[in-house]
Protein backbone atom coordinates (compact mmCIF):
# COMPACT_ATOMS: atom_id res chain seq x y z
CA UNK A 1 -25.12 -57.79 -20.13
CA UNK A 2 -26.29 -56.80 -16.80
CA UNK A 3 -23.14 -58.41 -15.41
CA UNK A 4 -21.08 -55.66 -17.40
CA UNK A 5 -22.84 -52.36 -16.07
CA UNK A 6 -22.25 -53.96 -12.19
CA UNK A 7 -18.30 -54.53 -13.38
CA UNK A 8 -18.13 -51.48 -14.68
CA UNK A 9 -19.62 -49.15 -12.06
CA UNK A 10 -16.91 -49.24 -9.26
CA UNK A 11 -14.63 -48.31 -12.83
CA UNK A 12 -17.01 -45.37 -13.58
CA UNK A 13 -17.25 -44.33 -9.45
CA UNK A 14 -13.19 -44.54 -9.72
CA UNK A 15 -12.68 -42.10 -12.36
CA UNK A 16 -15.09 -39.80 -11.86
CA UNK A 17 -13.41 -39.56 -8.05
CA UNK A 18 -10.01 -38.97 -10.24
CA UNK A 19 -11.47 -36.28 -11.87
CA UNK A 20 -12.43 -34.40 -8.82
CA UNK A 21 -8.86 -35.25 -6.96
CA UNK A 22 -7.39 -33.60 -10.60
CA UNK A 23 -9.82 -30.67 -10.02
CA UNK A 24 -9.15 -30.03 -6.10
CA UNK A 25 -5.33 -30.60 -7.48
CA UNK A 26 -5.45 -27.66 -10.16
CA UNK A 27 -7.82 -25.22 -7.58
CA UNK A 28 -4.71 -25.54 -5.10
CA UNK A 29 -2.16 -25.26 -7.37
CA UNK A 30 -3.80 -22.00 -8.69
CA UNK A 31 -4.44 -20.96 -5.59
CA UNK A 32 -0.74 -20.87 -4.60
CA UNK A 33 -0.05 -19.00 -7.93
CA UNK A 34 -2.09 -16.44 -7.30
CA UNK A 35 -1.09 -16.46 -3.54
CA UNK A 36 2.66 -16.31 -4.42
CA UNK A 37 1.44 -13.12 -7.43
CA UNK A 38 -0.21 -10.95 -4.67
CA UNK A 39 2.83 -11.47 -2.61
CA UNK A 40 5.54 -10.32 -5.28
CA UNK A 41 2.96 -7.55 -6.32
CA UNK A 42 2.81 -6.63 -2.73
CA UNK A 43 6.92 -6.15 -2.62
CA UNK A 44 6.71 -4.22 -5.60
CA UNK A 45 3.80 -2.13 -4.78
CA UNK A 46 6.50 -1.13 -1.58
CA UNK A 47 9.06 -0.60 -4.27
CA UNK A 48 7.25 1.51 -6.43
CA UNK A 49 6.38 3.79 -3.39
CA UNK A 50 9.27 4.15 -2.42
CA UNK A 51 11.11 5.03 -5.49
CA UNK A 52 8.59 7.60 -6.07
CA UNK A 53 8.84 8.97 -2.55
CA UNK A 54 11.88 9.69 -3.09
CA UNK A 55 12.00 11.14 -6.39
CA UNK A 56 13.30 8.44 -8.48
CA UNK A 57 10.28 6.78 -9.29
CA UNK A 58 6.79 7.97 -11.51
CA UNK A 59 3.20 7.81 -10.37
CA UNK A 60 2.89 5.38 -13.63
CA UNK A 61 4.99 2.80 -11.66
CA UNK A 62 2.89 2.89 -8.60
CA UNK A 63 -0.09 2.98 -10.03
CA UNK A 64 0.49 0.02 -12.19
CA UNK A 65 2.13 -1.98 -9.13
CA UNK A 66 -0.96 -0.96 -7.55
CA UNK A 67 -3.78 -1.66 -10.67
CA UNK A 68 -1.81 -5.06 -10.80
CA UNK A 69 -1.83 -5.91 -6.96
CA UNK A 70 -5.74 -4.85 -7.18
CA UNK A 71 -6.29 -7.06 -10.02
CA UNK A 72 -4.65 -10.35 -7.75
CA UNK A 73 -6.42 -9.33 -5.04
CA UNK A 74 -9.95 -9.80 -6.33
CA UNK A 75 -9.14 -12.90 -8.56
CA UNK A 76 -8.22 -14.06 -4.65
CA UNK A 77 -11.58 -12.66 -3.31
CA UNK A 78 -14.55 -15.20 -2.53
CA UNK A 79 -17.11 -13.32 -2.33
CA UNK A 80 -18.74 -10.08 -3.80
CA UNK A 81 -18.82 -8.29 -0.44
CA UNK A 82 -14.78 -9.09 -0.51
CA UNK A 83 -14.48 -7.60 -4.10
CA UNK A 84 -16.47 -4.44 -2.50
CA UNK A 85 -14.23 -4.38 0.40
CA UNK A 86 -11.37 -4.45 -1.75
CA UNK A 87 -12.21 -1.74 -3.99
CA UNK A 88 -13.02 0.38 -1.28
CA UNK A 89 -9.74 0.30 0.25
CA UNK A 90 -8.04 1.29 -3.16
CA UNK A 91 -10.21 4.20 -3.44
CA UNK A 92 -9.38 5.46 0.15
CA UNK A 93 -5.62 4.46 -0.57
CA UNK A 94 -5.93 6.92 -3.99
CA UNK A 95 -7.51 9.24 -2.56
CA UNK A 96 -4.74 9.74 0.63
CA UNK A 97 -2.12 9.22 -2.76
CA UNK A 98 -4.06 12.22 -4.29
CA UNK A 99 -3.97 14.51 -1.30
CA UNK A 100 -0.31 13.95 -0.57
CA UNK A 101 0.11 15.27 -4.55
CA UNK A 102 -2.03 18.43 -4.32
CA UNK A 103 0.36 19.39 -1.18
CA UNK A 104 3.15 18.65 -3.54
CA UNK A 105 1.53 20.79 -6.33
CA UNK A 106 1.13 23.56 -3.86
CA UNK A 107 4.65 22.96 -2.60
CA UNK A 108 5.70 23.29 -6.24
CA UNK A 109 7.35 20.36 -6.07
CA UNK A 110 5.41 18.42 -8.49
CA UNK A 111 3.49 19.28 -11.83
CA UNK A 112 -0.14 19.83 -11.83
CA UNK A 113 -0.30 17.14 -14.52
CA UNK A 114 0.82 14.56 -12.13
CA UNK A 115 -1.91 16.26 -9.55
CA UNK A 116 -4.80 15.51 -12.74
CA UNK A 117 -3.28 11.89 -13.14
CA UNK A 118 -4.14 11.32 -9.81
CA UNK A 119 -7.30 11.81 -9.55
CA UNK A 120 -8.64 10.42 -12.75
CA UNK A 121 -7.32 7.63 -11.23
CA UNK A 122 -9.38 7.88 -7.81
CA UNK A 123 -12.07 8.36 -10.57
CA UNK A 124 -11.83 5.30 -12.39
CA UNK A 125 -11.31 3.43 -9.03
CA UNK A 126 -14.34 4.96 -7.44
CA UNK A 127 -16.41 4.50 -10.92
CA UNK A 128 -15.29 0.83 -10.82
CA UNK A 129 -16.63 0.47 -7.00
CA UNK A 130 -20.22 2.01 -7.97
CA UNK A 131 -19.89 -0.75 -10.78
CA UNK A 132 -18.97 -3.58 -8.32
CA UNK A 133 -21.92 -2.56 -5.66
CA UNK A 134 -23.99 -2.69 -8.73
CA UNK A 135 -23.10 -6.32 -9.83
CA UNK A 136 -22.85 -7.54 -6.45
């Protein structure tokens, strides 16, 4: 009997090393999904901007592009200080998107609507950064 367990252990030591290639496998290949997401969402983040820069776009598209390049962004993030750092920069991004609106407002060239759209969503981003801080 005692023959069998010193057989079997290099057997035992082999798969359990399989099973952590597998793993280290499937944590790259996910990492290059996610990589190859944030890069797309980046290009359509430009997109989006730019179609709504120039009047053919809505602040819906951008700010989806941009909720969605967020989102990639801290699935990517290692750490809780990134996933601060990250949230941060989306709330200073909103809040430059916000101030170009009001002049657009005043301007008249743009509703007031699209002016209140804006900054709920600086809200929500900043609400979701006092949120992170908190967890973190």
């Amino acid at each position: 009997m005692r023959l069998h367990h010193v057989t079997l252990a290099p057997l035992l030591l082999l798969l359990a090393v399989s099973q952590f290639a597998a793993a280290d496998d499937a944590d790259r290949v996910l990492q290059g999904l996610r990589a190859e997401r944030r890069q797309v969402l980046q290009e359509l983040v430009k997109l989006a901007t730019l179609r709504f820069d120039q009047g053919e776009g809505t602040w819906e598209s951008v700010m989806t592009a941009r909720r969605n390049l967020l989102d990639a962004e801290l699935e990517m993030a290692a750490t809780p200080k990134a996933r601060v750092a990250l949230r941060e920069a989306h709330v200073r991004l909103l809040e430059e998107y916000e101030q170009v609106i009001a002049a657009r407002v005043e301007q008249g060239d743009a509703p007031r609507a699209l002016l209140l759209e804006a900054r709920s969503d600086r809200l929500r981003a900043r609400i979701e950064l006092v949120k992170e801080k908190q967890a973190g």
